[in-house]
Protein backbone atom coordinates (compact mmCIF):
# COMPACT_ATOMS: atom_id res chain seq x y z
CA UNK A 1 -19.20 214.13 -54.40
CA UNK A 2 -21.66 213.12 -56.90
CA UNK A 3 -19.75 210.95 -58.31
CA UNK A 4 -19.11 208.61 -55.46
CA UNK A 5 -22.94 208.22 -55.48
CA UNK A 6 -23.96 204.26 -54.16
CA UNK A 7 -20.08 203.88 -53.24
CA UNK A 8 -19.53 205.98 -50.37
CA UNK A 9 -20.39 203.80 -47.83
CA UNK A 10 -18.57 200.58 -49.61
CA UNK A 11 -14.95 202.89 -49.95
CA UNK A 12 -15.76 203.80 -45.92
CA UNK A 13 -15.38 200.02 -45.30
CA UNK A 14 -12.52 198.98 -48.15
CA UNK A 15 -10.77 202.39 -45.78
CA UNK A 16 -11.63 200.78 -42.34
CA UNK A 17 -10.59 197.26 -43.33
CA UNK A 18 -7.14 198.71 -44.56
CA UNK A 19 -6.58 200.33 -41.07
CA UNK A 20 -7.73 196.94 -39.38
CA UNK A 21 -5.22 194.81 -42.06
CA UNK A 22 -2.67 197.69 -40.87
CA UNK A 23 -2.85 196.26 -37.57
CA UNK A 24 -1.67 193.34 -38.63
CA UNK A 25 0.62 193.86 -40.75
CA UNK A 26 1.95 197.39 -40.41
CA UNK A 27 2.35 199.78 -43.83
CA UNK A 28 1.43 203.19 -42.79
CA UNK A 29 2.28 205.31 -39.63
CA UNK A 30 0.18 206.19 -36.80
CA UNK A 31 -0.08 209.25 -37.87
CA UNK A 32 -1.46 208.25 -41.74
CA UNK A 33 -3.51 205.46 -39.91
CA UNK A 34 -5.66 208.12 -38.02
CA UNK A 35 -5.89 210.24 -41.14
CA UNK A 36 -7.34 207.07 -42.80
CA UNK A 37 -9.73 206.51 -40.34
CA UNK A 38 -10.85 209.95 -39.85
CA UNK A 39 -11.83 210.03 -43.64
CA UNK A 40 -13.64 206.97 -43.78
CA UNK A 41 -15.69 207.57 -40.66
CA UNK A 42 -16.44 211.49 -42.76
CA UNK A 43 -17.33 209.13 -46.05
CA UNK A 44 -19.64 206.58 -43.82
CA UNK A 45 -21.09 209.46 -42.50
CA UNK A 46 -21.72 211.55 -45.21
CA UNK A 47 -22.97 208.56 -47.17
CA UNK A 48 -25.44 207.67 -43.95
CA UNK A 49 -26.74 210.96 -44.25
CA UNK A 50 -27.35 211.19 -48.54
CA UNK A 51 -29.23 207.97 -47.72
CA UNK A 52 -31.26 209.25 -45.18
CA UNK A 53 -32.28 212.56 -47.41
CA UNK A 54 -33.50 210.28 -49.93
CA UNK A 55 -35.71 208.09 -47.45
CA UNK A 56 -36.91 211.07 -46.57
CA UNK A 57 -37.91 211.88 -50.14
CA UNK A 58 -39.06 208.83 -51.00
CA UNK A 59 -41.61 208.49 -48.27
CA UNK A 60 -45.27 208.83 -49.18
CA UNK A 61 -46.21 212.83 -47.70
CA UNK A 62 -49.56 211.68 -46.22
CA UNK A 63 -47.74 209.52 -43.46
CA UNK A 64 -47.18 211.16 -40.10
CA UNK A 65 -44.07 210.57 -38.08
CA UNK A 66 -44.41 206.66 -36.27
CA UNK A 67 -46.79 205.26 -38.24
């Protein structure tokens, strides 16, 4: 997923406002609804995480944890 790099969390949200716009005005099933949401909650996450990694190896060495 390299390529999705600084987009992963952005398609998350263009997926989660397509289920909340298929609330209103209904295009997919249930069934392809939960699918959607299940894979942008796995994106969100997954980008959450690769930006967390690189915090973590950004930050100077010499600071200890809560400072």
């Amino acid at each position: 997923m390299q390529w999705l790099n600084g987009y992963k969390t952005y398609l998350a949200a263009l997926l989660a406002a397509f289920v909340a716009f298929n609330h209103v005005v209904p295009l997919v099933t249930p069934e392809v609804e939960q699918a959607i949401l299940a894979a942008a909650t796995a994106l969100g996450l997954y980008g959450l995480r690769h930006a967390l990694e690189r915090l973590e190896q950004s930050a100077p060495a010499s600071r200890a944890p809560g400072q």
